[in-house]
N, C-alpha and C. Protein backbone atom coordinates (compact mmCIF):
# COMPACT_ATOMS: atom_id res chain seq x y z
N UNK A 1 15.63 -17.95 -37.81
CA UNK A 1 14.79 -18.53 -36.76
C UNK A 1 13.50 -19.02 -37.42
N UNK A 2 13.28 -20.25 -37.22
CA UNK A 2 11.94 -20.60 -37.88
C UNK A 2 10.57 -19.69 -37.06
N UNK A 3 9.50 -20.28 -38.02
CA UNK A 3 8.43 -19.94 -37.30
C UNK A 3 7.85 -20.19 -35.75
N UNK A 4 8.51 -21.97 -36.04
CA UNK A 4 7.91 -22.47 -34.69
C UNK A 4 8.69 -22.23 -33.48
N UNK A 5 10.24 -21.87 -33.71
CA UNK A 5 10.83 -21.61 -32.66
C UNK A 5 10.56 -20.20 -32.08
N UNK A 6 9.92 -19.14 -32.96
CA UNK A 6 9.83 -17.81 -32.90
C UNK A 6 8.50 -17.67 -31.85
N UNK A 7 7.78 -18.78 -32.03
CA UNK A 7 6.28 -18.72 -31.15
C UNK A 7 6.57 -18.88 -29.76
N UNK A 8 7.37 -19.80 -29.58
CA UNK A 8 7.58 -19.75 -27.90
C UNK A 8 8.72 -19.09 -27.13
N UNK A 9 9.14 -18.11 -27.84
CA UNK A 9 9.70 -17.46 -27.74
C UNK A 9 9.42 -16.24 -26.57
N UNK A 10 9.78 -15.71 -25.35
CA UNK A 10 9.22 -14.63 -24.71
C UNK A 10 8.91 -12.92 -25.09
N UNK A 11 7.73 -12.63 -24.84
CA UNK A 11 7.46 -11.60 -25.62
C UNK A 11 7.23 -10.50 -24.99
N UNK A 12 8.66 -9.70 -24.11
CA UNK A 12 9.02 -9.15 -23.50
C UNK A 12 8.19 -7.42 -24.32
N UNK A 13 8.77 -7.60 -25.30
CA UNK A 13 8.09 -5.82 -25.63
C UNK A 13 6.46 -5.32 -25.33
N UNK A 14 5.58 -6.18 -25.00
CA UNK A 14 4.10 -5.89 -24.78
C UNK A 14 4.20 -5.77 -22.72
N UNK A 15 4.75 -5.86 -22.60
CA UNK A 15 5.57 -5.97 -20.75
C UNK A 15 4.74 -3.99 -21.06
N UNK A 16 3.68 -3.98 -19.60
CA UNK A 16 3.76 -2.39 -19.58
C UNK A 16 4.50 -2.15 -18.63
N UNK A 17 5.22 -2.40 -17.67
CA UNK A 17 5.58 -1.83 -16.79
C UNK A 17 6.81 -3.12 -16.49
N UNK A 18 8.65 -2.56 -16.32
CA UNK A 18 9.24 -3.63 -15.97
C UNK A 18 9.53 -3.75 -14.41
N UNK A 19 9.22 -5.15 -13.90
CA UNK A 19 9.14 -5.70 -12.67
C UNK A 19 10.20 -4.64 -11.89
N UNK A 20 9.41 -4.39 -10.67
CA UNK A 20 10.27 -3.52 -10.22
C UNK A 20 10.26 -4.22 -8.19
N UNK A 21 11.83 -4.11 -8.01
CA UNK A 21 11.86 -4.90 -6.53
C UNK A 21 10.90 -4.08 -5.83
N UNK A 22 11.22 -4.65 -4.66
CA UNK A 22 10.29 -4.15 -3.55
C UNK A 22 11.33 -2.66 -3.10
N UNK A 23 12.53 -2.67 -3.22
CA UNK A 23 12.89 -1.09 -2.26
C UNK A 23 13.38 -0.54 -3.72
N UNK A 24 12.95 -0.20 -4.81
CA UNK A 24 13.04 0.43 -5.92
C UNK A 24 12.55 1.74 -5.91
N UNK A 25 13.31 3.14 -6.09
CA UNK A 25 12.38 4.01 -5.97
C UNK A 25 11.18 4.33 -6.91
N UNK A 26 10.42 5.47 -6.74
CA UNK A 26 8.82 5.04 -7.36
C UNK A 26 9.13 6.48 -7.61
N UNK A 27 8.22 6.51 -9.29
CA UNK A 27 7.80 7.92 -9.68
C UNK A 27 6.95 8.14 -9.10
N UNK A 28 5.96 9.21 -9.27
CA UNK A 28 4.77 10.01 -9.01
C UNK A 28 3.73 9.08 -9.32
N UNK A 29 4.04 8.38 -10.39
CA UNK A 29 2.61 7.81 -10.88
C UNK A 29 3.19 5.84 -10.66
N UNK A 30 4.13 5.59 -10.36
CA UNK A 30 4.50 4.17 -9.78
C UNK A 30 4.04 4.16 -8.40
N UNK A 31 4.18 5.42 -7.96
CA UNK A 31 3.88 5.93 -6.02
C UNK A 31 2.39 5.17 -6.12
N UNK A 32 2.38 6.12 -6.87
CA UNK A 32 0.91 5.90 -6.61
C UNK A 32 -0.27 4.59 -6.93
N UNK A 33 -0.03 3.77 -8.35
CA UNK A 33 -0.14 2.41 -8.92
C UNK A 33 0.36 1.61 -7.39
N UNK A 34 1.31 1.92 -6.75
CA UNK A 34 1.81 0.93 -5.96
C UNK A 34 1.06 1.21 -4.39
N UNK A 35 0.14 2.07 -4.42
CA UNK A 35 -0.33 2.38 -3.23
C UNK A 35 -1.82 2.60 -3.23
N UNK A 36 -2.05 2.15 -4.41
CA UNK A 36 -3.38 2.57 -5.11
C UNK A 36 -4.47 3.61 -4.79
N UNK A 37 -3.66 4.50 -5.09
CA UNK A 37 -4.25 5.77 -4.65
C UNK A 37 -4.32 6.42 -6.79
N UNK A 38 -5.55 7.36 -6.73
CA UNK A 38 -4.61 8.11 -8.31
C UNK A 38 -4.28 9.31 -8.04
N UNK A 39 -3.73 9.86 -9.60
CA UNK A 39 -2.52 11.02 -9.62
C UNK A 39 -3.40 12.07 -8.54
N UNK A 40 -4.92 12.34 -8.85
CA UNK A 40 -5.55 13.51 -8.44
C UNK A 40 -5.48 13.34 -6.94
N UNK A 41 -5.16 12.10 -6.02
CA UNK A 41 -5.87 11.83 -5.07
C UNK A 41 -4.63 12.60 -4.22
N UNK A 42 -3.24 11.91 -5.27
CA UNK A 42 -2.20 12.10 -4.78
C UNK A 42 -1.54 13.64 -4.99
N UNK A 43 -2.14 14.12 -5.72
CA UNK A 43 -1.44 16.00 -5.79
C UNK A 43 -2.79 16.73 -4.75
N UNK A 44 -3.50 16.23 -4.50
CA UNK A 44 -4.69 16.69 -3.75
C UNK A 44 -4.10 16.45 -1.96
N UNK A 45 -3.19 15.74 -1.21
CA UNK A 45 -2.53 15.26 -0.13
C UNK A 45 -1.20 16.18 -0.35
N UNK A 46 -0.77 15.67 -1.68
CA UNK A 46 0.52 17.06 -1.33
C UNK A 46 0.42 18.26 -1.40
N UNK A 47 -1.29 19.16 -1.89
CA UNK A 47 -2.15 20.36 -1.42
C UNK A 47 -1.73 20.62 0.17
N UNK A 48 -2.36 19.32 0.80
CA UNK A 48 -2.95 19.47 2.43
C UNK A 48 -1.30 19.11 3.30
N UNK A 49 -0.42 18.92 2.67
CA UNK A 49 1.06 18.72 3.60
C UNK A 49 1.10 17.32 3.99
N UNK A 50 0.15 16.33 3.18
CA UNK A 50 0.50 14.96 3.67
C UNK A 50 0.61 14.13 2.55
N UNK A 51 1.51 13.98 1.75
CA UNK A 51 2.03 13.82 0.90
C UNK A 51 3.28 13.30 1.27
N UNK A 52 3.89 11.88 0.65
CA UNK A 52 5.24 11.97 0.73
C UNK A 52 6.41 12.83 0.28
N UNK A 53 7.73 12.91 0.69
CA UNK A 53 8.68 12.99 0.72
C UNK A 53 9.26 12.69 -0.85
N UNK A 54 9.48 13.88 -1.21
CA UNK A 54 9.92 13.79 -2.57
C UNK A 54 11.39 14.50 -2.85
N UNK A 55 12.46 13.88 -3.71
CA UNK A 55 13.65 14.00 -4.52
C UNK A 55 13.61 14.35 -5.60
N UNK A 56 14.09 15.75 -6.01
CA UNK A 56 13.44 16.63 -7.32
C UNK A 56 15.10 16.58 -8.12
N UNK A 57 15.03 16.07 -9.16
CA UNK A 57 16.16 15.75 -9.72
C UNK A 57 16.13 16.17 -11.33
N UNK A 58 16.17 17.36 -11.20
CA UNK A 58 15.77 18.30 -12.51
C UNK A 58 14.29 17.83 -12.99
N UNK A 59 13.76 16.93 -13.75
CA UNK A 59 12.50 17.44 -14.84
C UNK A 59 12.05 16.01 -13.83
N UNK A 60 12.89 15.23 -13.17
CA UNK A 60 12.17 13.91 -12.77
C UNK A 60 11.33 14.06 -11.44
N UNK A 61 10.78 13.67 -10.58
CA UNK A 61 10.33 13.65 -8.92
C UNK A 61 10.83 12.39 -8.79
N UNK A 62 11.39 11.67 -7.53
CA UNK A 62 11.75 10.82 -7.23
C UNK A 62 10.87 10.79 -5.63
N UNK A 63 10.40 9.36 -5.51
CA UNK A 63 10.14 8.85 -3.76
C UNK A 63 10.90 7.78 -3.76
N UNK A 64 11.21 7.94 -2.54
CA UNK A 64 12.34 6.33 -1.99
C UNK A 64 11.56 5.53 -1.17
N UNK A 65 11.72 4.43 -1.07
CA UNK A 65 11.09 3.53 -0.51
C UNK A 65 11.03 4.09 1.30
N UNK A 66 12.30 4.17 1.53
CA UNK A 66 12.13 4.86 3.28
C UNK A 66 10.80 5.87 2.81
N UNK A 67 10.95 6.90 2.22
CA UNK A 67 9.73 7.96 2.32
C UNK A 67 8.23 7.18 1.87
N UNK A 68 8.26 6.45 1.52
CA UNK A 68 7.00 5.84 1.32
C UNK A 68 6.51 4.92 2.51
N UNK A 69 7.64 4.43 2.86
CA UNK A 69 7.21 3.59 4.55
C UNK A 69 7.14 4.81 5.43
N UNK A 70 7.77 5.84 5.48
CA UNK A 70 6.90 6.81 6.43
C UNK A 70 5.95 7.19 6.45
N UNK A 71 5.50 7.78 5.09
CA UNK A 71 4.29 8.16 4.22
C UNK A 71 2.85 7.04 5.10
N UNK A 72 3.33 5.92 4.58
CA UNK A 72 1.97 4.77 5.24
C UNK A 72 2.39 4.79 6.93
N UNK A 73 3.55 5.02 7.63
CA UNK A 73 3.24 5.24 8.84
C UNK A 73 2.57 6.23 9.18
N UNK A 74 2.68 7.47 8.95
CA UNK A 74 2.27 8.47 8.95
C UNK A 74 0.53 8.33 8.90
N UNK A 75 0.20 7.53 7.48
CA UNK A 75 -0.99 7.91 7.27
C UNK A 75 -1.67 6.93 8.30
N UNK A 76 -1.27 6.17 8.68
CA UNK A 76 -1.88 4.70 9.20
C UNK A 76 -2.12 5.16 10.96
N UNK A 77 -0.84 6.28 11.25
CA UNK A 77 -1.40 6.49 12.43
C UNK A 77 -2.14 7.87 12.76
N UNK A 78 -2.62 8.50 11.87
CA UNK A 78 -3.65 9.44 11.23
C UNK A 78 -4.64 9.13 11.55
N UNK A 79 -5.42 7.68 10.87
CA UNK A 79 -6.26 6.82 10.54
C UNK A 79 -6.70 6.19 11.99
N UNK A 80 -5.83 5.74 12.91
CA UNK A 80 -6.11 5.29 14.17
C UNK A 80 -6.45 6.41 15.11
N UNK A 81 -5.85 7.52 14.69
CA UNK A 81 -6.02 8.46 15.90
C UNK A 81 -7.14 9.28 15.48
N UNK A 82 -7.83 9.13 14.25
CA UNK A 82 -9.24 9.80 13.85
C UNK A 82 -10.01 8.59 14.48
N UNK A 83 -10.07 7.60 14.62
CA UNK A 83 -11.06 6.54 14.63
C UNK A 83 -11.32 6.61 16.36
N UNK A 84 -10.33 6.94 16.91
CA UNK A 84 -10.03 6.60 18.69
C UNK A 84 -11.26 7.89 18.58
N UNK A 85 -10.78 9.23 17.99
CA UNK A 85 -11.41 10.47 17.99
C UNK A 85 -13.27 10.05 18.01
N UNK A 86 -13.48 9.48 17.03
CA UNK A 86 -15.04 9.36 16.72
C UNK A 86 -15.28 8.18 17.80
N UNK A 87 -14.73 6.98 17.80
CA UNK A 87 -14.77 6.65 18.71
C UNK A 87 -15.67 7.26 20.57
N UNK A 88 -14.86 7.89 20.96
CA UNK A 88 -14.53 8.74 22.15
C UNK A 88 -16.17 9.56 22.14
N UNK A 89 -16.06 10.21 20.87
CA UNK A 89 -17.07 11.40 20.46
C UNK A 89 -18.58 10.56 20.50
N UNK A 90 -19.05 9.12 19.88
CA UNK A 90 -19.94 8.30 19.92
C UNK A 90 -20.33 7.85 21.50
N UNK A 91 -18.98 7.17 22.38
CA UNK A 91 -19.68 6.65 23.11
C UNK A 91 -20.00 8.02 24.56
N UNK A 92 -19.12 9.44 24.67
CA UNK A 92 -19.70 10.50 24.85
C UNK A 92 -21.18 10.88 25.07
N UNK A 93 -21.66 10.35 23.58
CA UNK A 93 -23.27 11.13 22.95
C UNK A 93 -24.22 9.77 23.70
């Protein structure tokens, strides 16, 4: 292979992370890159019981895409029903 054909060549090995679909399951630390949350934020929620739904497959953790769309339902209607809360509590005072 010459030089010049070698330059435009694609330079797949510097790739950090390979493209991953949208219903692909997610490690611990893809979960999280993909939800942008970090590791601490995320073992700190699975402390308090709100944490997704995890598949323990000897040394690996696995989340599936269903458990991660619950996960953001879950949290999203958390988030509305604290806000209605302060809400309520403000116009109260």
């Amino acid at each position: 292979m010459s030089p010049r054909s070698r330059k435009f060549k694609k330079r797949t090995a510097f790739r950090k992370h390979k493209r991953r679909t949208s219903n692909a399951a997610h490690t611990r630390l893809t979960f999280c890159e993909n939800n942008g949350i970090s590791e601490s934020l995320y073992h700190k929620l699975k402390r308090l019981g709100k944490g997704p739904r995890e598949i323990d497959l000897g040394d690996r953790i696995i989340i599936t895409p269903e458990a991660e769309a619950d996960w953001r339902r879950e949290r999203e209607a958390e988030t509305t029903e604290r806000r209605a809360r302060e809400a309520a509590a403000s116009n109260a005072a």
